[in-house]
N, C-alpha and C. Protein backbone atom coordinates (compact mmCIF):
# COMPACT_ATOMS: atom_id res chain seq x y z
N UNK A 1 -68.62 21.30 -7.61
CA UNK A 1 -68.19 22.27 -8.63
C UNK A 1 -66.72 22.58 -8.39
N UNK A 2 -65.89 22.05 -9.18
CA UNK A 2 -64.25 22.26 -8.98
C UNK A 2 -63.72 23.05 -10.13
N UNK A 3 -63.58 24.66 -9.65
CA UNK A 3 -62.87 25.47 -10.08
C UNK A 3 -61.69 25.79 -9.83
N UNK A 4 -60.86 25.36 -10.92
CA UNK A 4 -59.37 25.97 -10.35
C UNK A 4 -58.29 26.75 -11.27
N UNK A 5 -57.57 26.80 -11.24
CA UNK A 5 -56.40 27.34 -11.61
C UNK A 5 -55.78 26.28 -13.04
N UNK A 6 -55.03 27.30 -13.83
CA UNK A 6 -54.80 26.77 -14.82
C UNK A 6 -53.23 25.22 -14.68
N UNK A 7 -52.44 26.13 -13.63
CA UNK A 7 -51.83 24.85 -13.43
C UNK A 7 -52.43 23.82 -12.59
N UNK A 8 -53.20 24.12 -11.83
CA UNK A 8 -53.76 23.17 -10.84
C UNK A 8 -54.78 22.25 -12.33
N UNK A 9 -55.46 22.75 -13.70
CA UNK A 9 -55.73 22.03 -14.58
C UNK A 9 -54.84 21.52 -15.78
N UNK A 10 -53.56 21.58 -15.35
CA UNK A 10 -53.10 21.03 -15.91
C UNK A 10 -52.35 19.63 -15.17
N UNK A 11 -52.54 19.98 -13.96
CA UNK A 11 -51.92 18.90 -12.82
C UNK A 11 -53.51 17.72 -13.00
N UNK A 12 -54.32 18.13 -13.24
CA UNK A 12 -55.57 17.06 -13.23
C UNK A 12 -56.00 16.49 -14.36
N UNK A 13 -55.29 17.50 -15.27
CA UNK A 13 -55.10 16.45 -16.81
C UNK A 13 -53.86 15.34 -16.74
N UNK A 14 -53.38 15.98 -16.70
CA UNK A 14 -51.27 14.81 -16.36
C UNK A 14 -52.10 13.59 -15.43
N UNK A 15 -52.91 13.77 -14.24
CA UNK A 15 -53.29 12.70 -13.55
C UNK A 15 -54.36 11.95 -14.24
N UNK A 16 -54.74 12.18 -15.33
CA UNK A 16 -56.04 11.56 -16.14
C UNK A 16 -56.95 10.95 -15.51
N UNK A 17 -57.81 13.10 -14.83
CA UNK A 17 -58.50 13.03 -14.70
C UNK A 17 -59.41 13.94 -16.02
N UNK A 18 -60.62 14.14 -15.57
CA UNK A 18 -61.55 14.91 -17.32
C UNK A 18 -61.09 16.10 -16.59
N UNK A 19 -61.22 16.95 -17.45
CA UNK A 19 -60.86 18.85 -17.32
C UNK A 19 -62.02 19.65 -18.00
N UNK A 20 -62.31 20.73 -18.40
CA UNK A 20 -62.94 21.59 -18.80
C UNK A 20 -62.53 22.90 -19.46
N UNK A 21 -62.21 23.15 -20.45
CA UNK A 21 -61.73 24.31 -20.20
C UNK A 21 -62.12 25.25 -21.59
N UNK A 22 -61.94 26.59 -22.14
CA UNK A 22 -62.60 27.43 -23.30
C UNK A 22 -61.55 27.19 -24.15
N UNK A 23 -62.03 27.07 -25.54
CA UNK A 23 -61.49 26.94 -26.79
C UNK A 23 -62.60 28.10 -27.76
N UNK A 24 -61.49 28.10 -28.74
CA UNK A 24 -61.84 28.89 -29.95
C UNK A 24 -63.53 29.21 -30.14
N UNK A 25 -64.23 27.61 -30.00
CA UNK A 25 -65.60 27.14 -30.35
C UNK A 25 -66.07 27.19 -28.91
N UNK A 26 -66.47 25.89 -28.65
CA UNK A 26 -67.67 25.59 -27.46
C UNK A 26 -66.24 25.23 -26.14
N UNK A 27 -66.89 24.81 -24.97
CA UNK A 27 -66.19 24.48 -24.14
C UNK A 27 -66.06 22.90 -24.25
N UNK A 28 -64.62 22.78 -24.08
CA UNK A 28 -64.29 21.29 -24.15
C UNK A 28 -64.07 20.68 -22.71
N UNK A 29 -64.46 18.94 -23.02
CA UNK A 29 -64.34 17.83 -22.23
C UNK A 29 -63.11 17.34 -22.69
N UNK A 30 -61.97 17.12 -21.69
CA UNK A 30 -60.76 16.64 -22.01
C UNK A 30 -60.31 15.99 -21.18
N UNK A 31 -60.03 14.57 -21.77
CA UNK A 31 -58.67 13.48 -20.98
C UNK A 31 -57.64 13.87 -21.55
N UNK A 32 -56.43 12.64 -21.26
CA UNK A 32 -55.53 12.54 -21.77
C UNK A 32 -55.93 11.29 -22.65
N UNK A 33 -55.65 11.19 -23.76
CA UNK A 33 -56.43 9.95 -24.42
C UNK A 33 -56.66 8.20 -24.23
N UNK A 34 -55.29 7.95 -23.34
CA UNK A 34 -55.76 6.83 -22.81
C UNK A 34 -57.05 6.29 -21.89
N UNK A 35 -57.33 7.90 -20.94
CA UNK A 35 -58.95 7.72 -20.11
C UNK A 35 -59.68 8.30 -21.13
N UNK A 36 -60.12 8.18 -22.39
CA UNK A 36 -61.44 8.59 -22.86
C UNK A 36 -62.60 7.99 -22.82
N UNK A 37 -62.41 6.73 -21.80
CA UNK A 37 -63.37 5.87 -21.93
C UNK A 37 -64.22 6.70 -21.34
N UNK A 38 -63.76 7.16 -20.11
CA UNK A 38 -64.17 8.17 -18.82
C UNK A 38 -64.97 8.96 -19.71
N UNK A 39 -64.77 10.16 -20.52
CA UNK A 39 -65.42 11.03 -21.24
C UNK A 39 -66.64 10.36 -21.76
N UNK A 40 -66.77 8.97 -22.43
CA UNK A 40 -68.28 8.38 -22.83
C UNK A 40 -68.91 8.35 -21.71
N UNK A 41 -68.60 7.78 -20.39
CA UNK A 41 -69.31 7.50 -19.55
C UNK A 41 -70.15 8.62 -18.82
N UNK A 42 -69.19 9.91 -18.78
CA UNK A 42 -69.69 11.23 -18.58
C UNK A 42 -70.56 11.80 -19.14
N UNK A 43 -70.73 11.35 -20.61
CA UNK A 43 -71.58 12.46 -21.40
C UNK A 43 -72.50 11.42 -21.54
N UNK A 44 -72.55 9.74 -21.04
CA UNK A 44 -73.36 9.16 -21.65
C UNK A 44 -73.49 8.98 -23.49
N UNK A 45 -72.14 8.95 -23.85
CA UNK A 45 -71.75 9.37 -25.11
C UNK A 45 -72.09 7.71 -26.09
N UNK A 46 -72.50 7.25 -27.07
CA UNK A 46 -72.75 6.44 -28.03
C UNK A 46 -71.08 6.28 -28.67
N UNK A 47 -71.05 5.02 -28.45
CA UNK A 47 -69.32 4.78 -28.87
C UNK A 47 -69.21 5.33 -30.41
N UNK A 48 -70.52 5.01 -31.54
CA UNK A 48 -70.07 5.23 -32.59
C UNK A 48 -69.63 7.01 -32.72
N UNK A 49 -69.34 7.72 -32.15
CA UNK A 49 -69.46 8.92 -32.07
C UNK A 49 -68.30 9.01 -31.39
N UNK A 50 -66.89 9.86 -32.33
CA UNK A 50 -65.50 9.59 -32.15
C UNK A 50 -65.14 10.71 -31.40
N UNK A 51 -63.64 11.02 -30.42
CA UNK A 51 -63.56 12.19 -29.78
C UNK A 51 -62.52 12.34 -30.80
N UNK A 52 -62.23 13.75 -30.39
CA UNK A 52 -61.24 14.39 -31.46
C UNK A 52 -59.69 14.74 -30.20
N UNK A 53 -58.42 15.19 -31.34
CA UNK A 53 -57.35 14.68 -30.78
C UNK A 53 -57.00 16.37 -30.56
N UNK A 54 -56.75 16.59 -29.96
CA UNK A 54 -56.52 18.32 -30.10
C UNK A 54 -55.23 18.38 -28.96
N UNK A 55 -54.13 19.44 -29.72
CA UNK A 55 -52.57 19.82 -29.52
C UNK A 55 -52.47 21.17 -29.67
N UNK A 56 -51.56 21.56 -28.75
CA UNK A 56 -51.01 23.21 -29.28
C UNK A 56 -50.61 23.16 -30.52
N UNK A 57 -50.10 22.20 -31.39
CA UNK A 57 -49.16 22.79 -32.23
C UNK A 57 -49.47 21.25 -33.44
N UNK A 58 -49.00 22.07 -34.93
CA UNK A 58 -49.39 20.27 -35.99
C UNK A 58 -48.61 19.42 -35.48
N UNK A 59 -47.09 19.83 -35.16
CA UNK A 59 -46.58 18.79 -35.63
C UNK A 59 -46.89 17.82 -34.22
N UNK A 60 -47.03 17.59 -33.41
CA UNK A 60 -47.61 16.94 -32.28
C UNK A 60 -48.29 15.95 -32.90
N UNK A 61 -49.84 16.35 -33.89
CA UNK A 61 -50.75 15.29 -34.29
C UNK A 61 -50.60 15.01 -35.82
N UNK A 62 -49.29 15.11 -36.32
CA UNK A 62 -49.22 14.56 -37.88
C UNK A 62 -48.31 12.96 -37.00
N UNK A 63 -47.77 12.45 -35.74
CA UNK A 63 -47.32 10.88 -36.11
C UNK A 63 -48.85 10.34 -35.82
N UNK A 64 -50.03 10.71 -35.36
CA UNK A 64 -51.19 10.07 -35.49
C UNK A 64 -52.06 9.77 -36.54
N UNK A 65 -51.82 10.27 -37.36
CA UNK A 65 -52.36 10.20 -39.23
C UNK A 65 -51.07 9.73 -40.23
N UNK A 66 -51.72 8.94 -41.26
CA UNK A 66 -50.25 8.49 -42.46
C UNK A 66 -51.14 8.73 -43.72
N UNK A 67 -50.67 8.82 -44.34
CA UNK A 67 -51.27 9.13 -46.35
C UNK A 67 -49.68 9.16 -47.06
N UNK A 68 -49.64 9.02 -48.40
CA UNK A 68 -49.32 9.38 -49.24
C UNK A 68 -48.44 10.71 -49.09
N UNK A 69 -46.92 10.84 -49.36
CA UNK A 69 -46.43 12.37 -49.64
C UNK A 69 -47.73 13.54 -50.09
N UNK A 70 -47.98 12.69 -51.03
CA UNK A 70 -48.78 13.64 -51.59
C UNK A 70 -50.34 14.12 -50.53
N UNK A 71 -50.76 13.52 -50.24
CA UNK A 71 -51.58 13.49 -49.09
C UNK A 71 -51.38 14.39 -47.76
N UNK A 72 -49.90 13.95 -47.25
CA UNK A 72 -49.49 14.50 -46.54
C UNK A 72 -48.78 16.21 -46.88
N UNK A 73 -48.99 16.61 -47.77
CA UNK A 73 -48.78 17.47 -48.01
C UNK A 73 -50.14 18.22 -48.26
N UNK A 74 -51.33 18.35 -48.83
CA UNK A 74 -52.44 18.13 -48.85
C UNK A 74 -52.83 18.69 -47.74
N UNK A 75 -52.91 17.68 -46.59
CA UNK A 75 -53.03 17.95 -45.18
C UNK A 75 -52.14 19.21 -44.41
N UNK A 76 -51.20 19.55 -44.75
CA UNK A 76 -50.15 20.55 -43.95
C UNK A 76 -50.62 21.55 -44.99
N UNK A 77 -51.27 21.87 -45.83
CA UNK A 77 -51.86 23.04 -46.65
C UNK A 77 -52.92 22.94 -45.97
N UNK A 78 -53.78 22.52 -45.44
CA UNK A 78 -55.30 22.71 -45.05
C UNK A 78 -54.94 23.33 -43.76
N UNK A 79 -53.86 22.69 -42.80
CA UNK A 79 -53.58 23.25 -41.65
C UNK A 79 -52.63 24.26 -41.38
N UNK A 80 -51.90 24.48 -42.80
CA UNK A 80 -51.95 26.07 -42.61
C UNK A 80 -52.49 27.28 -42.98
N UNK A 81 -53.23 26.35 -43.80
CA UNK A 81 -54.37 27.47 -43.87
C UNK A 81 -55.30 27.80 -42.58
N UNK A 82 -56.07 26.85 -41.95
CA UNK A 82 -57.15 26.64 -41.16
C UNK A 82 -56.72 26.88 -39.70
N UNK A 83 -55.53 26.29 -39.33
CA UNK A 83 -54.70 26.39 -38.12
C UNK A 83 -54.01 27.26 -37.57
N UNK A 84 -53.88 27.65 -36.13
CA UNK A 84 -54.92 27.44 -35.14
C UNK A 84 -55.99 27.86 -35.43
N UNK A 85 -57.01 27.01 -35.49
CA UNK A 85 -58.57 26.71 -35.88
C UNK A 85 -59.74 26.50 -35.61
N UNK A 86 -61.28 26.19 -35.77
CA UNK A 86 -62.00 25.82 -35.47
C UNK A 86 -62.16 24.92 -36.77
N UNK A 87 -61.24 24.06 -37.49
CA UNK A 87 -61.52 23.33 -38.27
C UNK A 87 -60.65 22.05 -37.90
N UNK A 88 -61.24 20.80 -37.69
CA UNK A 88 -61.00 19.73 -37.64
C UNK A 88 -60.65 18.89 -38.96
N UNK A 89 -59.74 18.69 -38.34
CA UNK A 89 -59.40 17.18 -40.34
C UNK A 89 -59.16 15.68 -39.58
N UNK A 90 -60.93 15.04 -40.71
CA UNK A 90 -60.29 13.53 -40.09
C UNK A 90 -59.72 12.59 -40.51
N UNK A 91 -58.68 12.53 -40.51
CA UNK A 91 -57.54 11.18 -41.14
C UNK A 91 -57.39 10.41 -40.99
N UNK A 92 -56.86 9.18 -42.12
CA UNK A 92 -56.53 8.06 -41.94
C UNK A 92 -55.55 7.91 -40.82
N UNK A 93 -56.19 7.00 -39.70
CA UNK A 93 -55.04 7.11 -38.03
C UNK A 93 -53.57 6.29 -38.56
N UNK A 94 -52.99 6.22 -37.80
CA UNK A 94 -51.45 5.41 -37.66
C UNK A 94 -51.80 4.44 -36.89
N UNK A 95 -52.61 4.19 -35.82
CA UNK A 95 -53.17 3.25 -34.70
C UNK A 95 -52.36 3.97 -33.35
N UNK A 96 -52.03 5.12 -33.63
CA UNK A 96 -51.21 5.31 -32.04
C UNK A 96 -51.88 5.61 -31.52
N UNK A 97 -52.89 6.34 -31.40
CA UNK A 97 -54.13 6.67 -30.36
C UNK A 97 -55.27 5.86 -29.41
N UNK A 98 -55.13 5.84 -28.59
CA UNK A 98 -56.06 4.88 -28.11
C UNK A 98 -57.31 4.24 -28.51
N UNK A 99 -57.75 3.48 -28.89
CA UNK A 99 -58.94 2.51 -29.91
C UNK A 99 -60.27 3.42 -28.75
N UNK A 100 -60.05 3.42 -27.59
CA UNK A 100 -60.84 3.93 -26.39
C UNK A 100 -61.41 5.16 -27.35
N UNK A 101 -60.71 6.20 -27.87
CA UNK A 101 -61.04 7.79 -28.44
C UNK A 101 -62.17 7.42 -29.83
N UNK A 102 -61.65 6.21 -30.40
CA UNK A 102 -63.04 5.98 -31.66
C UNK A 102 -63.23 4.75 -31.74
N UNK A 103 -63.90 4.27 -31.16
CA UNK A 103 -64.45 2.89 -30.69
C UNK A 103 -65.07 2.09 -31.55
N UNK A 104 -65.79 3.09 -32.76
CA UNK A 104 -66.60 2.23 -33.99
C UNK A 104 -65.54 2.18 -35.08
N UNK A 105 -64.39 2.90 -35.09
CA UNK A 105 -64.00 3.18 -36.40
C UNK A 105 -62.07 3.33 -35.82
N UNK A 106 -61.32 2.66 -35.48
CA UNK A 106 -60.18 3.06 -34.96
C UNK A 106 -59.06 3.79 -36.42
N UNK A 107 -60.03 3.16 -37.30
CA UNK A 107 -58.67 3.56 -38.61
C UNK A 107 -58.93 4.65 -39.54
N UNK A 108 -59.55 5.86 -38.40
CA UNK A 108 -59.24 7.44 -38.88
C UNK A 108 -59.84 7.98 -37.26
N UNK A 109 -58.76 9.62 -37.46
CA UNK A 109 -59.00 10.01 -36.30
C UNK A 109 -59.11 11.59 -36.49
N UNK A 110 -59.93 11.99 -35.96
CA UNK A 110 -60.14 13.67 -35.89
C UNK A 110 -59.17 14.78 -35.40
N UNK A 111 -58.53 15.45 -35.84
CA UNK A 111 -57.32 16.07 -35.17
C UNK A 111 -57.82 17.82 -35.19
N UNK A 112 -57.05 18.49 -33.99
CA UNK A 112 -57.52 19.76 -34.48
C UNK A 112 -56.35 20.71 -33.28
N UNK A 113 -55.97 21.98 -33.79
CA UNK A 113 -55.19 22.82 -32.75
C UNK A 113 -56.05 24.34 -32.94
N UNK A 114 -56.61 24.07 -31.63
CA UNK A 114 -57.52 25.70 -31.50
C UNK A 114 -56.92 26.52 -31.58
N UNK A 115 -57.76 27.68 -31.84
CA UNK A 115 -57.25 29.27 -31.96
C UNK A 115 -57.90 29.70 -30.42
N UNK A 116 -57.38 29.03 -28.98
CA UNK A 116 -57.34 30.07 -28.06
C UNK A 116 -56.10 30.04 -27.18
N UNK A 117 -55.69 30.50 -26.53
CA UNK A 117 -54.23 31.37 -25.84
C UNK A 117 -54.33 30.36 -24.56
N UNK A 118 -55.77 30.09 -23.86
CA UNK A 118 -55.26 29.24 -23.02
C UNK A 118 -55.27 27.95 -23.28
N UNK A 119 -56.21 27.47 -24.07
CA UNK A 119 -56.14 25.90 -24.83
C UNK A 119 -54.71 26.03 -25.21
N UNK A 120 -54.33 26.45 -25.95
CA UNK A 120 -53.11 26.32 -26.27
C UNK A 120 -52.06 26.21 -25.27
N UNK A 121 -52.16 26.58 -23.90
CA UNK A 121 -50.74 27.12 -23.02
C UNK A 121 -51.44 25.62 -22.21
N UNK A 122 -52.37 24.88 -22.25
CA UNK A 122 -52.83 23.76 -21.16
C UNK A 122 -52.04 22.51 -22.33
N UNK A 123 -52.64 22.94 -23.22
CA UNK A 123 -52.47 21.66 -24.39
C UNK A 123 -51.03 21.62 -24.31
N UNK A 124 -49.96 22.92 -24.52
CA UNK A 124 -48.69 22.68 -24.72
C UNK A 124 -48.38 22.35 -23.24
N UNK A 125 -48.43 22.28 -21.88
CA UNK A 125 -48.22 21.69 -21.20
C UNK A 125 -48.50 20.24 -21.02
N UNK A 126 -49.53 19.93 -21.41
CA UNK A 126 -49.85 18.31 -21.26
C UNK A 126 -49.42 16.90 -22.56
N UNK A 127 -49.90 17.80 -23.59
CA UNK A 127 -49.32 17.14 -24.32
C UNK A 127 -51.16 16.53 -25.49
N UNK A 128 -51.24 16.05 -26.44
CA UNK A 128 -52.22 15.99 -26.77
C UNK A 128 -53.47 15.76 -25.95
N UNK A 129 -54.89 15.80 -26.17
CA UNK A 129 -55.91 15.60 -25.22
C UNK A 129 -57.02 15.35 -25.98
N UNK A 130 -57.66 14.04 -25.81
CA UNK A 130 -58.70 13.61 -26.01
C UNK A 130 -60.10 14.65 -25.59
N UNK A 131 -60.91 15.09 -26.78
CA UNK A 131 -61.50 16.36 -26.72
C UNK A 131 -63.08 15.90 -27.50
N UNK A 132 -64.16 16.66 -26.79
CA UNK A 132 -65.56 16.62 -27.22
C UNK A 132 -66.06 17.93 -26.49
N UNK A 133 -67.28 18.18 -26.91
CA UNK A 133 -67.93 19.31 -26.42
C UNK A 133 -68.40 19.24 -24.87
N UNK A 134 -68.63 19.90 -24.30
CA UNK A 134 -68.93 19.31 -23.08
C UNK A 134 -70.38 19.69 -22.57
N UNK A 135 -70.85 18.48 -22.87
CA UNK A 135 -72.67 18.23 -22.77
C UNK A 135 -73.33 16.63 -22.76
N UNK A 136 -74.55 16.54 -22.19
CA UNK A 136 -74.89 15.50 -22.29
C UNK A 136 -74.83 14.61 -23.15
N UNK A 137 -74.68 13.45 -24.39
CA UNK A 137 -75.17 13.22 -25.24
C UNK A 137 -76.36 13.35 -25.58
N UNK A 138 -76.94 13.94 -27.15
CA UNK A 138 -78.05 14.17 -27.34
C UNK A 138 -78.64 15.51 -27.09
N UNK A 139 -77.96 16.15 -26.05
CA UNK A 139 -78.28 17.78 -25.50
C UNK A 139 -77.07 18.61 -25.93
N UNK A 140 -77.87 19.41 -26.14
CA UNK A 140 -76.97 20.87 -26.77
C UNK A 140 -76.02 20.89 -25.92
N UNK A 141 -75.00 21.34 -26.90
CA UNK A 141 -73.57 21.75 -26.28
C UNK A 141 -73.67 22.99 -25.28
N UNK A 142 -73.12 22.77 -24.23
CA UNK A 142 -72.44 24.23 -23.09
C UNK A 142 -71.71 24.93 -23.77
N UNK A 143 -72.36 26.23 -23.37
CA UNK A 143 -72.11 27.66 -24.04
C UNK A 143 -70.53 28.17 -23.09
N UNK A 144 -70.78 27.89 -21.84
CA UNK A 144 -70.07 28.55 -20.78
C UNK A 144 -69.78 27.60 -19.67
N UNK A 145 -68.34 28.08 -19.22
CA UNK A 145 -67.70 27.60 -18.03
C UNK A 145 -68.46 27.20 -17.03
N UNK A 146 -69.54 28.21 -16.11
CA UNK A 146 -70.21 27.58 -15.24
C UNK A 146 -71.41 26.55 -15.19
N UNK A 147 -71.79 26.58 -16.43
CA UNK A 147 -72.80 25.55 -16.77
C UNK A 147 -72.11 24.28 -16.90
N UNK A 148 -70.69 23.90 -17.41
CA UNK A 148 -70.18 22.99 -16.89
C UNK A 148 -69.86 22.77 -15.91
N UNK A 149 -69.46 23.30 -15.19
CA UNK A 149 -69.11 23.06 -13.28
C UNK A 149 -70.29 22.46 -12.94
N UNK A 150 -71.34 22.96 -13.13
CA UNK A 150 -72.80 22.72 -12.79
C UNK A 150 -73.59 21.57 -13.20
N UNK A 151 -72.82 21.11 -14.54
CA UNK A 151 -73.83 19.70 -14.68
C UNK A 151 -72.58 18.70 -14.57
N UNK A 152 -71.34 19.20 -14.63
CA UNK A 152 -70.33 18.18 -14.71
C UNK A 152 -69.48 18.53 -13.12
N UNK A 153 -70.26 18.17 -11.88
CA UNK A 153 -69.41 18.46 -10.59
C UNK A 153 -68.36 17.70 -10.09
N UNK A 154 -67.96 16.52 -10.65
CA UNK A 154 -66.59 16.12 -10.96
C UNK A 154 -65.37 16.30 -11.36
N UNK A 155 -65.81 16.91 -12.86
CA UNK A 155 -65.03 17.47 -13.38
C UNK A 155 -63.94 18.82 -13.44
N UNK A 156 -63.09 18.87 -13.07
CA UNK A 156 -62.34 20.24 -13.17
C UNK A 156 -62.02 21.58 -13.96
N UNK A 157 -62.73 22.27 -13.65
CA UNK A 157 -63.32 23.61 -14.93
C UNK A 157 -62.05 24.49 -14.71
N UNK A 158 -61.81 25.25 -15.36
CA UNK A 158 -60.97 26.44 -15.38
C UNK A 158 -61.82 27.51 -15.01
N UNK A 159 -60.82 28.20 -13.42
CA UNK A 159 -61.80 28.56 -12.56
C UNK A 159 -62.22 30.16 -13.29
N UNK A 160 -63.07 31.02 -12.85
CA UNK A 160 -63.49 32.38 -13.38
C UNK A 160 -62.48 33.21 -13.14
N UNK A 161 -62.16 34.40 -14.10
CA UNK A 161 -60.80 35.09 -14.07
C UNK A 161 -59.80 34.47 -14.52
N UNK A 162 -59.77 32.97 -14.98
CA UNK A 162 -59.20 32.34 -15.64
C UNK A 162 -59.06 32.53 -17.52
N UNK A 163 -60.29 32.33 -17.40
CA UNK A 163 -60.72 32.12 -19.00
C UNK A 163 -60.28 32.97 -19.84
N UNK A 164 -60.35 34.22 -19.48
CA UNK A 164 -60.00 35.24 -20.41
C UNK A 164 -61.14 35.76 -21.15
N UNK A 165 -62.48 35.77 -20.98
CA UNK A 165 -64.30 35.41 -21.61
C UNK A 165 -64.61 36.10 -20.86
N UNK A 166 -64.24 37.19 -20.22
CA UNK A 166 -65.39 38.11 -19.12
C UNK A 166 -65.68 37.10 -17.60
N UNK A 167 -66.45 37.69 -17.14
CA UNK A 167 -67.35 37.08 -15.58
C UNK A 167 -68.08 35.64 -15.97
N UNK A 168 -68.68 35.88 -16.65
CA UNK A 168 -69.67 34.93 -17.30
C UNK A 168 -69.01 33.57 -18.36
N UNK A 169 -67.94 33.74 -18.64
CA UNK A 169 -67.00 32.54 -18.62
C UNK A 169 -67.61 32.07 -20.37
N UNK A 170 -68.20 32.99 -21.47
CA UNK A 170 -68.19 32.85 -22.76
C UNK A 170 -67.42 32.65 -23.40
N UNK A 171 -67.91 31.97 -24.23
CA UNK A 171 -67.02 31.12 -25.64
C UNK A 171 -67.00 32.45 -26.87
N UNK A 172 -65.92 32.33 -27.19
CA UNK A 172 -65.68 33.22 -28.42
C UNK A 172 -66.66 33.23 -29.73
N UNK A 173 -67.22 31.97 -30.02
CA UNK A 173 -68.31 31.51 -30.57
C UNK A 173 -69.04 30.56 -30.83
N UNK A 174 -70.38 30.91 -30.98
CA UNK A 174 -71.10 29.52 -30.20
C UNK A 174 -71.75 28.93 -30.95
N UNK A 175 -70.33 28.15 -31.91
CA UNK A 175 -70.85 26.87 -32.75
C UNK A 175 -69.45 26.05 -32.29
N UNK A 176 -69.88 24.48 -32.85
CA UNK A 176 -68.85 23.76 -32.66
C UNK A 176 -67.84 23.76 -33.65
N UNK A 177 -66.91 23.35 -33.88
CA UNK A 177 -65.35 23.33 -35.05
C UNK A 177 -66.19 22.61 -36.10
N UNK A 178 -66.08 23.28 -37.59
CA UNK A 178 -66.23 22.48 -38.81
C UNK A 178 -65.55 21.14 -39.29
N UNK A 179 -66.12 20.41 -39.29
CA UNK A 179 -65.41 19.03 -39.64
C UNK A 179 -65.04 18.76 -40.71
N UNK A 180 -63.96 18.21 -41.22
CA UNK A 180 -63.95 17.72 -42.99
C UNK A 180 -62.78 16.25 -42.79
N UNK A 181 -63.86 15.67 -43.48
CA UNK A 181 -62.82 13.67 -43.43
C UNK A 181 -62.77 13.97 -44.90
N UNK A 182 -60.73 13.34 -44.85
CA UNK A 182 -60.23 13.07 -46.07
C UNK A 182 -60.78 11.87 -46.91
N UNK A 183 -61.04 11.74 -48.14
CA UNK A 183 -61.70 10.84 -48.59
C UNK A 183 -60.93 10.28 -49.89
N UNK A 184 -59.45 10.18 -49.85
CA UNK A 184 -58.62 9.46 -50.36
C UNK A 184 -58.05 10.85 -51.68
N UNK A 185 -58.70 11.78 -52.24
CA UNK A 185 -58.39 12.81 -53.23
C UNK A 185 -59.36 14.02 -53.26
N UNK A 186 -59.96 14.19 -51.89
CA UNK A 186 -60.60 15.41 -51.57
C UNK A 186 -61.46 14.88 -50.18
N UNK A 187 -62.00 16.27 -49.97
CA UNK A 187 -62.15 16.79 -48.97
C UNK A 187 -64.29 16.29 -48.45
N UNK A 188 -64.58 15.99 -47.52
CA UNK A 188 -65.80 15.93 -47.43
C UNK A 188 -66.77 16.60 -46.02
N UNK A 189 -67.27 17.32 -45.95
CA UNK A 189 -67.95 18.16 -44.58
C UNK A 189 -68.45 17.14 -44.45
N UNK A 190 -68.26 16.90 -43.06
CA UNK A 190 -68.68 16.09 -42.39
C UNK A 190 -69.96 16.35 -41.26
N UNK A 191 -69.00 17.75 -40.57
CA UNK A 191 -70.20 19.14 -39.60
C UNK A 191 -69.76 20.39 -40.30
N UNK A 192 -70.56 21.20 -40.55
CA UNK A 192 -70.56 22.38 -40.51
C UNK A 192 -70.70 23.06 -39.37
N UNK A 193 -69.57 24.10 -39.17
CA UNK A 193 -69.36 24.52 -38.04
C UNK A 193 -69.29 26.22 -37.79
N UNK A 194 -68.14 26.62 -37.23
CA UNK A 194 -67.80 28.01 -37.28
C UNK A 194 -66.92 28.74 -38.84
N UNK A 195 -66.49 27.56 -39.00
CA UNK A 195 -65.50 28.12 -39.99
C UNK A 195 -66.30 27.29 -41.64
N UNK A 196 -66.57 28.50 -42.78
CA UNK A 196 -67.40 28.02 -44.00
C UNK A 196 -66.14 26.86 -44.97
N UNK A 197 -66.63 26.24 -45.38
CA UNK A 197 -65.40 25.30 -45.71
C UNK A 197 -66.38 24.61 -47.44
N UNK A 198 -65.77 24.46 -48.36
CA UNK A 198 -64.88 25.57 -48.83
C UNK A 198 -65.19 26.89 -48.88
N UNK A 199 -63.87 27.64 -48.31
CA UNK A 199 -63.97 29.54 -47.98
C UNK A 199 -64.94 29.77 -49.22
């Protein structure tokens, strides 16, 4: 069980190793996206089943998506509306992301910038991060910090007194981010999540 410190998790993301840490939604599993292979092997994850790209900030994950002006404009309205979020948008990719992060499908990719204070202060240190819930495949998502330490003892959690979630290391809320893939002139739910889409 490796609890530590927020720079000491950001020193074990930069080394691409997996991390752990609280977001907006559930608790996330994070590489740096070139090791996401690592993250399938962890969760026992089904390749067709894509990780998502998550950044402090848009402009970070708009050179990983291309569309149309018009498109692209489209997209920077959804994310300022939605952003920092529990809403994911999945786009047509650019190919810069590692093929490793969506293995069935490389030519769209899931992007998203949470609404929490420390996701955000790890993410803007490292730089984008290959992101999934952090749970078995097939088994419900982890609610809380120590239940990951606990089934994931490899992995590096963000230690307690860290989180900013009380003792008990809770998620702000306990559903995963709403999904919506662009579908060339609108919008399609993909998951329904925390956030109702359309409002």
């Amino acid at each position: 069980m490796l609890k530590v410190s927020l720079p000491q998790l950001v020193d074990a993301a930069r080394a691409g190793q997996v991390v752990s840490f609280p977001t907006d939604t559930l608790p996330a599993l994070a590489s740096k996206p070139e090791q996401a292979a690592e993250i399938y092997r962890l969760k026992h994850r089904q390749v067709h089943k894509p990780l998502i790209l998550m950044a402090a900030k848009a402009s970070e994950l708009w050179p990983y998506v291309r569309g149309t002006a018009d498109e692209q404009a489209q997209w920077q309205a959804m994310a300022e509306q939605y952003w920092p979020g529990a809403m994911t948008l999945v786009l047509p990719a650019t190919g810069l992301h590692p093929i490793a992060m969506t293995p069935a499908n490389p030519r769209t990719l899931g992007i998203r910038v949470p609404n929490h204070e420390l996701a955000l202060d790890l993410l803007a240190a490292t730089g984008p991060l290959a992101t999934t819930s952090a749970n078995r495949s097939g088994q419900p998502p982890l609610r809380n910090l120590d239940d990951v330490a606990e089934l994931f003892p490899q992995v590096q959690v963000l230690g307690m007194g860290q989180s900013g979630e009380g003792d008990e290391g809770r998620t702000v809320a306990p559903q995963p981010s709403t999904v919506v893939a662009w579908k060339g002139c609108d919008w399609q739910v993909l998951r329904e999540g925390a956030i109702a889409f359309p409002a």
